[in-house]
Protein backbone atom coordinates (compact mmCIF):
# COMPACT_ATOMS: atom_id res chain seq x y z
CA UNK A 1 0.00 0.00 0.00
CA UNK A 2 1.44 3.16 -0.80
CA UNK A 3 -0.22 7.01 -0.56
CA UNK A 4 1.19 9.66 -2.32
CA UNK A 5 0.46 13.39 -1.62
CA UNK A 6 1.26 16.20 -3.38
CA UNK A 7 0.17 20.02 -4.11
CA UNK A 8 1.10 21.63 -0.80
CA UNK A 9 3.07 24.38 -1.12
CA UNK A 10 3.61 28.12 0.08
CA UNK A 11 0.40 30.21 0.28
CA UNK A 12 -0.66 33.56 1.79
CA UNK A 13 -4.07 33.31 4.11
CA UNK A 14 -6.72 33.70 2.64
CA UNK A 15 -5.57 31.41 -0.26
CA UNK A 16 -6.79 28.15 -1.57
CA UNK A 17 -4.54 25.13 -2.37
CA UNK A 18 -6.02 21.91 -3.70
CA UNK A 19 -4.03 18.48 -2.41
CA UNK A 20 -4.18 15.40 -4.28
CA UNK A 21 -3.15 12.06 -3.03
CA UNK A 22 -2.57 9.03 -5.06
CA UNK A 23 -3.19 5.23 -3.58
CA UNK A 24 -1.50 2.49 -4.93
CA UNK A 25 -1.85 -1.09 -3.30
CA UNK A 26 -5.21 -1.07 -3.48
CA UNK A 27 -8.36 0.24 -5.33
CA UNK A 28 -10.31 3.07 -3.06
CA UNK A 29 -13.60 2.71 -4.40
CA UNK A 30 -15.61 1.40 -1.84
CA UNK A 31 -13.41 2.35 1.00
CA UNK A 32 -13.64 5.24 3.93
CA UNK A 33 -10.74 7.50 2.75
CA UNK A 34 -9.54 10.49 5.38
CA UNK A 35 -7.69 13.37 5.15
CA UNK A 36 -5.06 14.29 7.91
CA UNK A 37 -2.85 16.88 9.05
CA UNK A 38 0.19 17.02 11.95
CA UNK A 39 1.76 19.90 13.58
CA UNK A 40 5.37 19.08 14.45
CA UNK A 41 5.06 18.57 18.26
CA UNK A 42 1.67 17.67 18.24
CA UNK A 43 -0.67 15.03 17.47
CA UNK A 44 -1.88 13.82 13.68
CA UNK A 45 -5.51 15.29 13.61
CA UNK A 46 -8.50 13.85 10.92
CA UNK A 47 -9.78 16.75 8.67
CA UNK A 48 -12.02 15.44 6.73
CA UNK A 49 -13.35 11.83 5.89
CA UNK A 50 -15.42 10.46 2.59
CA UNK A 51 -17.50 8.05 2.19
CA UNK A 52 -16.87 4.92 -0.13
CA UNK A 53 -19.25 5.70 -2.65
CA UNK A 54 -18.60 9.78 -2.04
CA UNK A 55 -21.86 10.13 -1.22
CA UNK A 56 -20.98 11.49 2.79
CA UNK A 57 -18.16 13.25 4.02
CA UNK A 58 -17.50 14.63 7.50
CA UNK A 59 -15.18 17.54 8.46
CA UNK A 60 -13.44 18.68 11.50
CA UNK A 61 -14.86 21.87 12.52
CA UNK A 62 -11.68 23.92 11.77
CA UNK A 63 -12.42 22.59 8.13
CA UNK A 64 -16.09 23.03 7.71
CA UNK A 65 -17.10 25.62 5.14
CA UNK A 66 -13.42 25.94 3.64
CA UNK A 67 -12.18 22.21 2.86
CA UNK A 68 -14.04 20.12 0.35
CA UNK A 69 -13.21 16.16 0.10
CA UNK A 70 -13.57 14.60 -2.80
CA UNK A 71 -12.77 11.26 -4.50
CA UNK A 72 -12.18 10.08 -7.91
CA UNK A 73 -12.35 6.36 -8.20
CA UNK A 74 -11.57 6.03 -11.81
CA UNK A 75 -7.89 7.38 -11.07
CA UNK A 76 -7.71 5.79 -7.57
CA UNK A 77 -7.02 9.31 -6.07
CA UNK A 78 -8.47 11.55 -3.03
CA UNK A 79 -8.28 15.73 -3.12
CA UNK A 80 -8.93 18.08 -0.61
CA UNK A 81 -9.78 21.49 -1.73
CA UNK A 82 -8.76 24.46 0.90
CA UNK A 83 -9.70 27.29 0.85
CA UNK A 84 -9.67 30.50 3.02
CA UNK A 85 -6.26 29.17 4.22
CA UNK A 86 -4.77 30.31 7.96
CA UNK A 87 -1.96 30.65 9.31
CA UNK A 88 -2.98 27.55 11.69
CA UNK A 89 -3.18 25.78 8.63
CA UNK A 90 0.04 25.02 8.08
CA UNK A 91 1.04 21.35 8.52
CA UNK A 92 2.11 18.20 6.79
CA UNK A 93 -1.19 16.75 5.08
CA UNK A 94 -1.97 12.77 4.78
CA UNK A 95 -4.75 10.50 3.36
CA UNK A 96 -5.00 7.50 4.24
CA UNK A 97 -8.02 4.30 4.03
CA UNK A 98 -8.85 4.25 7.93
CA UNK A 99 -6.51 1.17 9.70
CA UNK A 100 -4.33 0.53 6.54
CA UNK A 101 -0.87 2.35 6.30
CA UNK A 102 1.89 2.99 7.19
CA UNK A 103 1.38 6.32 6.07
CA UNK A 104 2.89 8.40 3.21
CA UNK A 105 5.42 11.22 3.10
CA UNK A 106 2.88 13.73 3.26
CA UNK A 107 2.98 17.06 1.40
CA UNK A 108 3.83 20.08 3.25
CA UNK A 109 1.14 23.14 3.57
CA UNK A 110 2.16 26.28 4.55
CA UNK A 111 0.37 29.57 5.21
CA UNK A 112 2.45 32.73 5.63
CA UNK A 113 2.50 36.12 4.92
């Protein structure tokens, strides 16, 4: 199993990034996916989860009304959409299928002015 994450980057708040991440190892449709995020020094937090079909998804509430999950089966791959980005933001972002790691590298989001 193996995720790959990418489009994190440098952004000022207020800004909008969209992540992608890329599963190999196994095919997502059907499957919980979440989106996390860790702080250096502090625990990885969930910030959004979607449902198998894509149907449901949940957010944390520092995410709701600025982060959109979504899924696209056909190309195996999870996004997360941010918007309204703050400084508090900033993080390394994961995805992961609930339970089935280890994790990937993560891509690196950071808000600054």
């Amino acid at each position: 199993v193996k995720y790959v994450e990418s489009g994190g980057g440098l952004v000022q708040p207020g800004g909008s990034l969209r992540l992608s991440c890329v599963v190999s190892g196994f095919t997502v449709s059907g499957y919980v996916m979440n989106w996390h995020r860790q702080v250096p020094g502090k625990e990885r937090e969930l910030v959004a989860q979607i449902s198998g079909r894509g149907t449901t998804t949940e957010y944390a509430d520092f995410a709701k009304g600025r982060f959109t999950i979504s899924r696209d089966n056909a190309k195996n791959t999870v996004y997360l959409q941010m918007n309204d980005l703050r400084f508090e933001d900033t993080a390394v972002y994961y995805c992961m299928r609930p339970g089935f790691g280890p994790w990937g590298q993560g891509t690196q989001v950071t808000v600054s002015s």
